[in-house]
Every structure is written in C-alpha cells, then in structure tokens.
C-alpha atoms as a PDB file:
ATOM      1  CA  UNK A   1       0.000   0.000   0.000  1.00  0.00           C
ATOM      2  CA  UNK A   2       1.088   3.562  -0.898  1.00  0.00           C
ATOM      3  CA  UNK A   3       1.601   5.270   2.600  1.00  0.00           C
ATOM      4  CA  UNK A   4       0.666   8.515   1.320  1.00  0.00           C
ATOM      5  CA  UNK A   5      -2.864   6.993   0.786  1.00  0.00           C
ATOM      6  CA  UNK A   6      -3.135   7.146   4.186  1.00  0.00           C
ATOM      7  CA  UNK A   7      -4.532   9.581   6.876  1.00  0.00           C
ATOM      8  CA  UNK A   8      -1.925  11.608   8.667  1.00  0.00           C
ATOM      9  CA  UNK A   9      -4.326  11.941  11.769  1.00  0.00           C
ATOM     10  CA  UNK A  10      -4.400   7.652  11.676  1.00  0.00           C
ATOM     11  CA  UNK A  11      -3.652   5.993  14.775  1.00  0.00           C
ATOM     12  CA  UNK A  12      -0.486   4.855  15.768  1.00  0.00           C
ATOM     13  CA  UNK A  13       1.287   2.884  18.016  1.00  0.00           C
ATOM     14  CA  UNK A  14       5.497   1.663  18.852  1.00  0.00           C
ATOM     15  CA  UNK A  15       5.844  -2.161  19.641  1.00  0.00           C
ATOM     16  CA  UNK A  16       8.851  -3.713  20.661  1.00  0.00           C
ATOM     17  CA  UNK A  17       9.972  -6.137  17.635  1.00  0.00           C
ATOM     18  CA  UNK A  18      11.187  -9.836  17.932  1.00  0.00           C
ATOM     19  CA  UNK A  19      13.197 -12.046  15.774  1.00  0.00           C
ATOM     20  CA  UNK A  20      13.792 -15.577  16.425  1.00  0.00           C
ATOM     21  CA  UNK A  21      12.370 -17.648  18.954  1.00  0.00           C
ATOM     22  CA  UNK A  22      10.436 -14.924  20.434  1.00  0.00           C
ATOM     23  CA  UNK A  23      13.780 -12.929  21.252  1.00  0.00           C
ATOM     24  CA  UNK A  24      13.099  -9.082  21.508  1.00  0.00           C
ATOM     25  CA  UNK A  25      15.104  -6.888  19.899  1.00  0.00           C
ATOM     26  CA  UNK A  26      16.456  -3.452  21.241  1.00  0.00           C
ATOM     27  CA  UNK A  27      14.512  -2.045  17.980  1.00  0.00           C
ATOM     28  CA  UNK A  28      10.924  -0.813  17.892  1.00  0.00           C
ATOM     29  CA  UNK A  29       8.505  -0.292  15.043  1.00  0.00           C
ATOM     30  CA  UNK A  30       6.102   2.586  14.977  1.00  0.00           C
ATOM     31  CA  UNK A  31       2.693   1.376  12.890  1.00  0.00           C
ATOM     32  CA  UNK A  32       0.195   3.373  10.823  1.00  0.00           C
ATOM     33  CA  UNK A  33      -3.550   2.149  11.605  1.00  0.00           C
ATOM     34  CA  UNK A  34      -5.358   2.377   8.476  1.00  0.00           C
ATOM     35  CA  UNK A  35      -8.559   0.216   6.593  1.00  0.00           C
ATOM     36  CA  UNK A  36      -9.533  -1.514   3.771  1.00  0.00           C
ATOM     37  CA  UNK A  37     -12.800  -0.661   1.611  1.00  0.00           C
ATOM     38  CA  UNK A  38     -14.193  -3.732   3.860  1.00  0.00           C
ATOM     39  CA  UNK A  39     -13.189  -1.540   6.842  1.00  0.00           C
ATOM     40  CA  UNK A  40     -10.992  -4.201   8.239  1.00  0.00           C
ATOM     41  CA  UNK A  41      -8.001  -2.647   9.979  1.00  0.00           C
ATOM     42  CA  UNK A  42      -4.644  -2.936   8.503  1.00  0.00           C
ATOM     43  CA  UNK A  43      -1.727  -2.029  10.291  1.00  0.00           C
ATOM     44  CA  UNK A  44       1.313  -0.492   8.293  1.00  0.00           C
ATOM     45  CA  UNK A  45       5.342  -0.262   9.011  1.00  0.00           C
ATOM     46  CA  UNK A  46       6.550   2.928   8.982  1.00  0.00           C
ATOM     47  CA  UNK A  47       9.778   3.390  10.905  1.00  0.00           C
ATOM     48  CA  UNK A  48      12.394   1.487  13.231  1.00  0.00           C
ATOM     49  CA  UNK A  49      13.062   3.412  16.408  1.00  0.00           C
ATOM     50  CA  UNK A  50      14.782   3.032  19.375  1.00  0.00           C
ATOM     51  CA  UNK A  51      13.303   2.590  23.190  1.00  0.00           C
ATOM     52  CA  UNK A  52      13.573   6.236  23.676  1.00  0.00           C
ATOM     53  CA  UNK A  53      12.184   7.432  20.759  1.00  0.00           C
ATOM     54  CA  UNK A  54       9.208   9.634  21.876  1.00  0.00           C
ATOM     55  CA  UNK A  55       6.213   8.867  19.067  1.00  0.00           C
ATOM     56  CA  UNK A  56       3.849  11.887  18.914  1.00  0.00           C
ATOM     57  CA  UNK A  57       0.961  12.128  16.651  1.00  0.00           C
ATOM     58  CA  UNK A  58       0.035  14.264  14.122  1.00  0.00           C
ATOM     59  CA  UNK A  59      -2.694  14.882  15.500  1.00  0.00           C
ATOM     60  CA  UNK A  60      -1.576  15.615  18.492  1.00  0.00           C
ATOM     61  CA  UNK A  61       1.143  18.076  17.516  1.00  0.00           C
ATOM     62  CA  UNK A  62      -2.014  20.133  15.312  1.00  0.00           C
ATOM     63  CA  UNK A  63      -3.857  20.835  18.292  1.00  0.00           C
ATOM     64  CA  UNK A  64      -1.030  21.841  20.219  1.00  0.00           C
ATOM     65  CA  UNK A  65      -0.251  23.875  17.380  1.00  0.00           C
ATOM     66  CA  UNK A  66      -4.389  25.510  17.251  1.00  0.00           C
ATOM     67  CA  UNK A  67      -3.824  26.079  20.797  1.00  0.00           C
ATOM     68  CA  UNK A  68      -0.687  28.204  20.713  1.00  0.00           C
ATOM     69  CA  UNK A  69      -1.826  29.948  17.659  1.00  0.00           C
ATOM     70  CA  UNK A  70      -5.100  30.605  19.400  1.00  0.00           C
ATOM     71  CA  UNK A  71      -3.512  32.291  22.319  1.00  0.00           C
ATOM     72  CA  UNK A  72      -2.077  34.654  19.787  1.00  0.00           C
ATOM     73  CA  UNK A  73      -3.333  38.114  18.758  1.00  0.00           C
ATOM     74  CA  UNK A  74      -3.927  37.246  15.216  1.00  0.00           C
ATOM     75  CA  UNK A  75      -6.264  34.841  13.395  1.00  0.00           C
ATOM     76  CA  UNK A  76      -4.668  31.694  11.232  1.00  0.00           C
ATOM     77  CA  UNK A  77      -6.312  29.598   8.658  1.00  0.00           C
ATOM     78  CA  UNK A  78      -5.135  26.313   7.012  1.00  0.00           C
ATOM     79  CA  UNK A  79      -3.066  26.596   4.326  1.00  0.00           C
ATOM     80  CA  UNK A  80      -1.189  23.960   2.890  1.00  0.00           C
ATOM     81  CA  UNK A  81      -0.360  20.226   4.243  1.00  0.00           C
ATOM     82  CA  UNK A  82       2.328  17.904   3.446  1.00  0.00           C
ATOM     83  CA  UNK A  83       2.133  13.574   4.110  1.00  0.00           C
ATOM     84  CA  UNK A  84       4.034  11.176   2.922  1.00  0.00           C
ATOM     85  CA  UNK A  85       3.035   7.994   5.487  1.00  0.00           C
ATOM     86  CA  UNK A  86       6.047   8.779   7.498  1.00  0.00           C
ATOM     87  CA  UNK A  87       6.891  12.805   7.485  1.00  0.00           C
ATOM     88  CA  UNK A  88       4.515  15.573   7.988  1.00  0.00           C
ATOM     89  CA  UNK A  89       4.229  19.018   7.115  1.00  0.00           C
ATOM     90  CA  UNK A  90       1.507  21.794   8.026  1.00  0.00           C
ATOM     91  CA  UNK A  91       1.315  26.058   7.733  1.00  0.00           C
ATOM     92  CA  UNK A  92      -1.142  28.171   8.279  1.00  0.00           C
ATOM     93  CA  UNK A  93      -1.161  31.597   7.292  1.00  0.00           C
ATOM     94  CA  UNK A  94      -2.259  34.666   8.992  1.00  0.00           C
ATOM     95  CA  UNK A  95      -5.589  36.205   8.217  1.00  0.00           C
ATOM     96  CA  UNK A  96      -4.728  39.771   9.433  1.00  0.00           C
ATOM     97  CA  UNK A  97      -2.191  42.105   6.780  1.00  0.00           C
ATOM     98  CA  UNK A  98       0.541  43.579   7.854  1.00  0.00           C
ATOM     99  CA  UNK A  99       2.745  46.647   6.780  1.00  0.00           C
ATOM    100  CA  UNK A 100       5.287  44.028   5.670  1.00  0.00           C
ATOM    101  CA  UNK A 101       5.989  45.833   1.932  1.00  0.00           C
ATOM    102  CA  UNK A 102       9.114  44.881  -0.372  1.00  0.00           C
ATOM    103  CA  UNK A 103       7.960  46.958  -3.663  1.00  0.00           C
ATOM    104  CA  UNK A 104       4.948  48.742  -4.001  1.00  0.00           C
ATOM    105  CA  UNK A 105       1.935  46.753  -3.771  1.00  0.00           C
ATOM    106  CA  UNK A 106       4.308  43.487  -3.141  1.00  0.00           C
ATOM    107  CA  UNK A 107       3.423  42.563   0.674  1.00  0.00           C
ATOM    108  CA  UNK A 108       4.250  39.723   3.163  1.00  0.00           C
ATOM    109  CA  UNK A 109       2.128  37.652   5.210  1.00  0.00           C
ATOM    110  CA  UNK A 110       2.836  35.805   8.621  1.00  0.00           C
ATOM    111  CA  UNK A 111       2.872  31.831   8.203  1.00  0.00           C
ATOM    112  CA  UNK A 112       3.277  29.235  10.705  1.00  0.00           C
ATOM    113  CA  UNK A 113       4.805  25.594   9.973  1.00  0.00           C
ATOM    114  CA  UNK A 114       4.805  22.368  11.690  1.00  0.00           C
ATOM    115  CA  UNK A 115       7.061  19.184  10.860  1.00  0.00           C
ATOM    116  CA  UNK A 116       6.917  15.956  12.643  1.00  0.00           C
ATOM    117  CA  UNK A 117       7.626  12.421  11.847  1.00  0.00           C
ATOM    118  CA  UNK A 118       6.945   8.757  12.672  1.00  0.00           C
ATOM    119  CA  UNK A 119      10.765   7.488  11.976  1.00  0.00           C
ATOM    120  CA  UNK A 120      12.949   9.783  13.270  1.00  0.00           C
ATOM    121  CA  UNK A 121      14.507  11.411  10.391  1.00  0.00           C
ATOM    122  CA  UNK A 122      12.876  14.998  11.526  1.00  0.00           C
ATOM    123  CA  UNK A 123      12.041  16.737  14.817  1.00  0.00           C
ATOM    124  CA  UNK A 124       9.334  18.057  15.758  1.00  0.00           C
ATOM    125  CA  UNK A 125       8.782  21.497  15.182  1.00  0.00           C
ATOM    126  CA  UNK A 126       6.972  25.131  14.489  1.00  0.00           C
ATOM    127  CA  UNK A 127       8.177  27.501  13.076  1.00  0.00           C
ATOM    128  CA  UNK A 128       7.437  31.229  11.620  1.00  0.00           C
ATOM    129  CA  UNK A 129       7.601  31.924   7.674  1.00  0.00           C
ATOM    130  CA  UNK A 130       6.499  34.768   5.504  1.00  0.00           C
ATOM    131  CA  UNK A 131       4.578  34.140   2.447  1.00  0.00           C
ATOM    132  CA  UNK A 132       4.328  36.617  -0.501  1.00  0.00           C
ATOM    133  CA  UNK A 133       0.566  37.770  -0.258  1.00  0.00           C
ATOM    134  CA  UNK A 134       0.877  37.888  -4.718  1.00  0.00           C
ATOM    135  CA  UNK A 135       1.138  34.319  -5.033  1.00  0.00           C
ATOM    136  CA  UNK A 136       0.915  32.925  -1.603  1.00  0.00           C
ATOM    137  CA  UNK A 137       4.958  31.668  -2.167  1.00  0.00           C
ATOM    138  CA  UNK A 138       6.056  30.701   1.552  1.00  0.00           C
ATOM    139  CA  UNK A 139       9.545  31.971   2.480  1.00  0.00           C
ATOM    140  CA  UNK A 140      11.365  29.540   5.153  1.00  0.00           C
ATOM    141  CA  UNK A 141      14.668  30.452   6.939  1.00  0.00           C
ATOM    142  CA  UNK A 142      16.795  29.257   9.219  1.00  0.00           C
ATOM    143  CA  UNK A 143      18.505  32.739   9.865  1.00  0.00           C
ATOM    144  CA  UNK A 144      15.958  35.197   9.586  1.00  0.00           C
ATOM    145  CA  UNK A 145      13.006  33.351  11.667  1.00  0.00           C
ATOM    146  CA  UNK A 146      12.437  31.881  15.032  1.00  0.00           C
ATOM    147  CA  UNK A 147      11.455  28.514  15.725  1.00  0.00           C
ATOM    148  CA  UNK A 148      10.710  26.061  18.589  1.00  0.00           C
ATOM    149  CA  UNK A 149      12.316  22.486  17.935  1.00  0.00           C
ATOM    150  CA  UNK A 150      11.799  19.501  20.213  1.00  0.00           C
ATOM    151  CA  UNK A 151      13.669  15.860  20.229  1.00  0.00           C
ATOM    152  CA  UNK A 152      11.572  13.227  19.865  1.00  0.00           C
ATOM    153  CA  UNK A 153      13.459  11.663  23.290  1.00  0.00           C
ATOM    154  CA  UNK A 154      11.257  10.202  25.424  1.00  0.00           C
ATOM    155  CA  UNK A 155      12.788  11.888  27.980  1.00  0.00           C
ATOM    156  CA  UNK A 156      11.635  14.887  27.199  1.00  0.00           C
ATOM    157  CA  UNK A 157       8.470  14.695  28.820  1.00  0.00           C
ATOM    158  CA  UNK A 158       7.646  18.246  29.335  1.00  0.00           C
ATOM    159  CA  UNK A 159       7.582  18.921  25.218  1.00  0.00           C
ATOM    160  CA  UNK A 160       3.523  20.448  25.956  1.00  0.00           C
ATOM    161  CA  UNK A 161       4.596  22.489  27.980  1.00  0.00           C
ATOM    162  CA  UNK A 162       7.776  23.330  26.133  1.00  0.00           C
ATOM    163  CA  UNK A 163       6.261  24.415  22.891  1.00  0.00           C
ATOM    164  CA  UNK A 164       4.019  27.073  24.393  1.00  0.00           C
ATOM    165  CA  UNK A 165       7.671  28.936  24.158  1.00  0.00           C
ATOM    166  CA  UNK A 166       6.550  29.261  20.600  1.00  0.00           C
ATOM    167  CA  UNK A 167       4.088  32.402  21.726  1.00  0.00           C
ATOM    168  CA  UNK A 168       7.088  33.922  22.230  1.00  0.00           C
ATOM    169  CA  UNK A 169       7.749  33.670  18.520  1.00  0.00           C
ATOM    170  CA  UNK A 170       3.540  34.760  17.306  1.00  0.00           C
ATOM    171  CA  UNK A 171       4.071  37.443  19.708  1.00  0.00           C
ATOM    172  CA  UNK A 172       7.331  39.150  17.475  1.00  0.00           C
ATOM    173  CA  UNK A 173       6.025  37.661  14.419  1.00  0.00           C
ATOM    174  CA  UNK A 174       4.868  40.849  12.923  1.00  0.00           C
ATOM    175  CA  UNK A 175       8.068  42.689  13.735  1.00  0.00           C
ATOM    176  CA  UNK A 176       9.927  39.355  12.528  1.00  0.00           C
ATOM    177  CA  UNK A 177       8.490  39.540   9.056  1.00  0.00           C
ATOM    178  CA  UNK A 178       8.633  42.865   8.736  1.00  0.00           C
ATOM    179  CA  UNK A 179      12.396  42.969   9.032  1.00  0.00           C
ATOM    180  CA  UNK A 180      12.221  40.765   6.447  1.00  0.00           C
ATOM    181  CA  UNK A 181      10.468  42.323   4.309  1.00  0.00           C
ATOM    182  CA  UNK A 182      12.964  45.291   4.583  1.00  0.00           C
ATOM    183  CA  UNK A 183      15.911  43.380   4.070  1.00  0.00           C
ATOM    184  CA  UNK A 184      14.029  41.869   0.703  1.00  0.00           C
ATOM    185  CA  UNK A 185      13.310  45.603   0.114  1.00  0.00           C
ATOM    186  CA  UNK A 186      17.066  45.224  -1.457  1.00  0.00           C
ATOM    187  CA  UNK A 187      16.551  42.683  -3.486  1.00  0.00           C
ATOM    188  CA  UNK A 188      14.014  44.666  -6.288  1.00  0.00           C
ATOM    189  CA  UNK A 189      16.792  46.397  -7.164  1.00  0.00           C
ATOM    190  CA  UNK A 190      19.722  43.994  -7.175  1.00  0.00           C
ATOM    191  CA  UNK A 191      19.737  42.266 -11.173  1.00  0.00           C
ATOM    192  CA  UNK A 192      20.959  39.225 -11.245  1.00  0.00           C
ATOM    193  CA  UNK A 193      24.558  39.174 -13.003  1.00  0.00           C
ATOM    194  CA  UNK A 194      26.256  35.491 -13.932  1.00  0.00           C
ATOM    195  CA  UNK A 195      29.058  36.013 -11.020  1.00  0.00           C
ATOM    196  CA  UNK A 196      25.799  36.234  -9.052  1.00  0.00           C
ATOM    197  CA  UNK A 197      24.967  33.035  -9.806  1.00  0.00           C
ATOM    198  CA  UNK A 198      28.314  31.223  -9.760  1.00  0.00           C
ATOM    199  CA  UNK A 199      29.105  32.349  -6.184  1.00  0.00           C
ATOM    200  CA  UNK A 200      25.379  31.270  -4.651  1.00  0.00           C
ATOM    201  CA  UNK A 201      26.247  27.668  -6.786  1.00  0.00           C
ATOM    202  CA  UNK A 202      29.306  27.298  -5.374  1.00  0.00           C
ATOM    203  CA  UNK A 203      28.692  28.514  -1.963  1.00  0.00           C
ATOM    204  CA  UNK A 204      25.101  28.606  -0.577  1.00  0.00           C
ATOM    205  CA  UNK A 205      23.464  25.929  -3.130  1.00  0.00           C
ATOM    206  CA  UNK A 206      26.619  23.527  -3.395  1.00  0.00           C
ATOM    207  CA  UNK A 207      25.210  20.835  -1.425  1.00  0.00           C
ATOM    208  CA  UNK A 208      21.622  21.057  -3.778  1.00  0.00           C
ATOM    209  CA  UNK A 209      21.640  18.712  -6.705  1.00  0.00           C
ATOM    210  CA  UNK A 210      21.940  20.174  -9.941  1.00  0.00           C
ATOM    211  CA  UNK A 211      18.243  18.973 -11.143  1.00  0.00           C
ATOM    212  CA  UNK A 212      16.669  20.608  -8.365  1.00  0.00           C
ATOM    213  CA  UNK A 213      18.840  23.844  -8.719  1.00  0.00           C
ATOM    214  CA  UNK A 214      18.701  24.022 -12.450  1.00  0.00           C
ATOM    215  CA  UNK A 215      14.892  23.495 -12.007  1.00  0.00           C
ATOM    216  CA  UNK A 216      14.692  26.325  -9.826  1.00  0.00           C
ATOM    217  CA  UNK A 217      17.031  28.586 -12.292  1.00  0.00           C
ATOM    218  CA  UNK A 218      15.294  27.547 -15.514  1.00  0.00           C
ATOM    219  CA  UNK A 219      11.721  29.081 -14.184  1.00  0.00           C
ATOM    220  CA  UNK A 220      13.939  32.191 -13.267  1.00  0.00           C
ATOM    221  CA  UNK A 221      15.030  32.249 -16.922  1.00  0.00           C
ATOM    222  CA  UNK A 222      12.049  30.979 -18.877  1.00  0.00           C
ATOM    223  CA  UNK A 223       8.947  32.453 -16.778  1.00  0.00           C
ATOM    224  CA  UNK A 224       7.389  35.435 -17.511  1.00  0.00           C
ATOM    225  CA  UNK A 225       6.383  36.928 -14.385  1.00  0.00           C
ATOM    226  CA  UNK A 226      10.715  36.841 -13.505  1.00  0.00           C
ATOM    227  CA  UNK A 227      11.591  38.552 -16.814  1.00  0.00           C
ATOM    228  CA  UNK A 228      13.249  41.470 -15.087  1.00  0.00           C
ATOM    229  CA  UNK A 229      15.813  39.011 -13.498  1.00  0.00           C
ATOM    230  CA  UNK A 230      16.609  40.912 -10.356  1.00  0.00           C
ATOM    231  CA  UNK A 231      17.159  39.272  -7.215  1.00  0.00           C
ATOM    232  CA  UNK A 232      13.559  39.457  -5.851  1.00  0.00           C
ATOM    233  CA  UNK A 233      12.727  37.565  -8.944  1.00  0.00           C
ATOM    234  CA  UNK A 234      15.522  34.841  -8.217  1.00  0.00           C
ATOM    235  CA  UNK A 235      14.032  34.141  -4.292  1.00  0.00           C
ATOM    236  CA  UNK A 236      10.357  34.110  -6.293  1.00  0.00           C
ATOM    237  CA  UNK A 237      11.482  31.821  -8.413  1.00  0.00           C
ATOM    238  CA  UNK A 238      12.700  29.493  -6.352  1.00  0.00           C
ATOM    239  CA  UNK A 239       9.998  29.702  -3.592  1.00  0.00           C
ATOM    240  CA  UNK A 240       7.452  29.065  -6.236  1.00  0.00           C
ATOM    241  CA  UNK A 241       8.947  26.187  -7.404  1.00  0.00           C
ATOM    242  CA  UNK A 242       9.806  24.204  -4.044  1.00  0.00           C
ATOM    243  CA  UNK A 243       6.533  25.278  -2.287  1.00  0.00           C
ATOM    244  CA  UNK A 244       4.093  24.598  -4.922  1.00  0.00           C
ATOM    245  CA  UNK A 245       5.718  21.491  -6.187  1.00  0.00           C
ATOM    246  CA  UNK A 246       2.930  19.089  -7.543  1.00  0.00           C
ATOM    247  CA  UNK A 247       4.958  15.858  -6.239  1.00  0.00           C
ATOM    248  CA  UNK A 248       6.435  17.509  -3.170  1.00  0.00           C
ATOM    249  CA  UNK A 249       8.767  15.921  -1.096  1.00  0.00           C
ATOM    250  CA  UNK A 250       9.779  16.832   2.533  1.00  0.00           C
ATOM    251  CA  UNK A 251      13.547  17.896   0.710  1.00  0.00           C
ATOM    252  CA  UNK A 252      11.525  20.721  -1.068  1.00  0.00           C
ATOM    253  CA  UNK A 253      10.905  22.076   1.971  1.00  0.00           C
ATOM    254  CA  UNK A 254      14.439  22.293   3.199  1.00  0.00           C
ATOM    255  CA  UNK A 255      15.229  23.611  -0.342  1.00  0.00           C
ATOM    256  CA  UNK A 256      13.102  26.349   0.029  1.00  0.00           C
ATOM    257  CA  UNK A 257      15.106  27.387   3.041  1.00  0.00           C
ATOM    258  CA  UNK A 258      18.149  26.869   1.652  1.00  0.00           C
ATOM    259  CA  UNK A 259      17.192  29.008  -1.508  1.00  0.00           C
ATOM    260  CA  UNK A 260      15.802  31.754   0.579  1.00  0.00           C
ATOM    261  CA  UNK A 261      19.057  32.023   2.885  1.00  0.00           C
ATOM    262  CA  UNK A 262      20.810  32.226  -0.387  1.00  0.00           C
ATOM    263  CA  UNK A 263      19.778  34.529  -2.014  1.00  0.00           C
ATOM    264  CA  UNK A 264      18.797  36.995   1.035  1.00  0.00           C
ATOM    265  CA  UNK A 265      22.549  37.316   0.760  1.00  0.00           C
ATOM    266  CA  UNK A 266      22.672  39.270  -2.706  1.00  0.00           C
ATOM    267  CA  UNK A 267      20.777  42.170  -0.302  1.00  0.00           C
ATOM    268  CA  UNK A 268      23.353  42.852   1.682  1.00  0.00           C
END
C-alpha cells in the first residue's frame, strides 16, 4: 500500500519487535492504523526506532499547534499540508495584513509551519515563515526566523509544555516579518549578473543537486512573471517552485530554506 494513501491523523502505536524464537530486539517499530474498503483494519510499518524514541501524533502536535496559535493576537487559517506515510508538514497563514511591503503593492504575510515524523529522520517542530501575499509563495529560513524544535526523546516529557515557548515567537512575528520584508526591500533592485549566480552555486546551493537547482534557475530564466531578473525575482522563483511542487517531497521544503538564505545574501 502507498503510505501517502493514508490519513496523517491515523492511529499509531510503537511495539517492541522480535526475531527468532520470540527474542526481543532493542529495535521498535512505529505502525500506521489504516482500513480496507471492507473496513478491516490494517496495520502499516513505517519506521524502526529506538526505546527512547518519543512517538507523537500528528494529531496531536495540530492541536497543540491551534492552541498556541489561538492564544495569539492574530487569526490563522489552514493553508497547505504535506504527508508522505512517514513525514509531515503543516502552515497556516495569517488572516490579518501587515505593513510588511518589499515593492509597491508586493506585501508579506505571517505563516506558521509544523514538521513531525513517525521514523525519526525529523524533529518536531513550528516555526514562523512569511509568504508573498501575490502568489501565496512561503519563504522559510533558518537565519531570519524563530522557531521552537523539540527531540523526539522520550525523555523529554515536558515537550507540551515546552512548545508554548513558541508564543514567544507569534508574539514578534509581525516585527519578525517585517524585518524581512525590509531586508528583501534590497533585493528589487539587485539584477541578477552570472558572477551572481556562480558564487550562490558554489557557496550557498553547493550541497543542492543540480536537477533541483537548475529546475529552480530555468523558471527564473524561462517564466514570464521573472523577466526582469533581479534578485527578488531569483528568491520568487525558487519559492514558487519548491513550495508549490505538484509531487512535493519533505527535501523541497528544506530547499526552500536553503534558496531563501541564499539569495537573502545578494541584499546585503
């Protein structure tokens, strides 16, 4: 079965596995609860963990994240959602505008994003974004935006309680993306030169393959809506391409990131 057929919000559950003559094994398997067309219950593989590994459900981390966004002073919606049976992604964006301008009549929006996974090969998280109000592009960083990260260690019990810390983060969101927005301010009227593009490929995009970063160039070059080839059309570019990917994968989320952090350098 394709695991991305299934719910995100399914039950789950961590057993201890055994090999052998009924020997245990120091591993543990975290299972996906889902059901035929019969409605018989099927249970599904997901990840090996270890003892510690603290499994916390999707659903679980959503309402924590409602809750925190609740206590907030602005009002979220739903806005995108990422599953692929093992990793999970989730943003909402603000419903309230804010004076968050890069060009003339070219505004930012506060977004919030959660991650979490069933095999360990993300934490748990939530962090602040800003997404381009024009075309709803979100705008990740790791530099420029504050987040709350948790291991999933079962011995960090108080993680609930932990990740109301992210308040902290909704309550300087607007100044947050507003800073932003003034360093992208910059980037309008930076154009894009070939040395430009040599130094982000060898320095900030060197780990990113090349189809992923010649994708990301070739809608710069080809599309329209980029033809003036500045800098703000480079970070639009690539935004647009690793957010809105039809087949997204949790690495277009990271790439988005990357590509932001990137070329936010060409501003200063």
């Amino acid at each position: 079965m394709n695991l991305k057929n299934t719910s995100p919000y399914a039950e789950i559950n961590k057993e201890q596995l055994a090999y052998g003559a009924g020997m245990k094994s120091k591993a543990y398997g975290v299972k996906l609860k889902s059901f035929n067309k019969d409605y018989v219950p099927n249970w599904h593989e997901v990840g090996i963990v270890s003892s510690d590994y603290l499994l916390v459900p999707n659903k679980t981390m959503v309402q924590m994240a409602d809750d925190v966004m609740s206590g907030s002073d602005f009002t979220f919606e739903e806005e995108k959602e990422f599953w692929n049976g093992k990793q999970f992604f989730k943003s909402w964006k603000c419903v309230e505008e804010i004076d968050a301008e890069v060009k003339q009549g070219d505004n930012l929006g506060i977004g919030i994003g959660m991650w979490n996974s069933y095999d360990g090969s993300i934490s748990g998280r939530m962090a602040l974004f800003a997404y381009r109000l024009a075309c709803t592009n979100g705008m990740t960083s790791k530099h420029e935006f504050g987040e709350y990260v948790f291991k999933h260690d079962i011995n960090n019990k108080n993680w609930k309680d932990e990740i109301q810390k992210t308040l902290e983060v909704l309550n300087s969101a607007e100044d947050n993306v507003k800073n932003f927005a003034t360093k992208c301010s910059k980037l309008p009227n930076h154009y894009v030169r070939v040395g430009d593009l040599s130094k982000l490929r060898k320095e900030a995009f060197s780990s990113m393959g090349t189809g992923v970063f010649g994708k990301a160039l070739d809608n710069f070059l080809t599309n329209e809506q980029y033809e003036e080839r500045t800098a703000w059309d480079l970070v639009n570019a690539g935004t647009d391409v690793f957010w809105h990917n039809k087949k997204q994968t949790i690495s277009d989320f990271n790439h988005n990131k990357q590509w932001v952090d990137g070329c936010i350098r060409l501003a200063a």
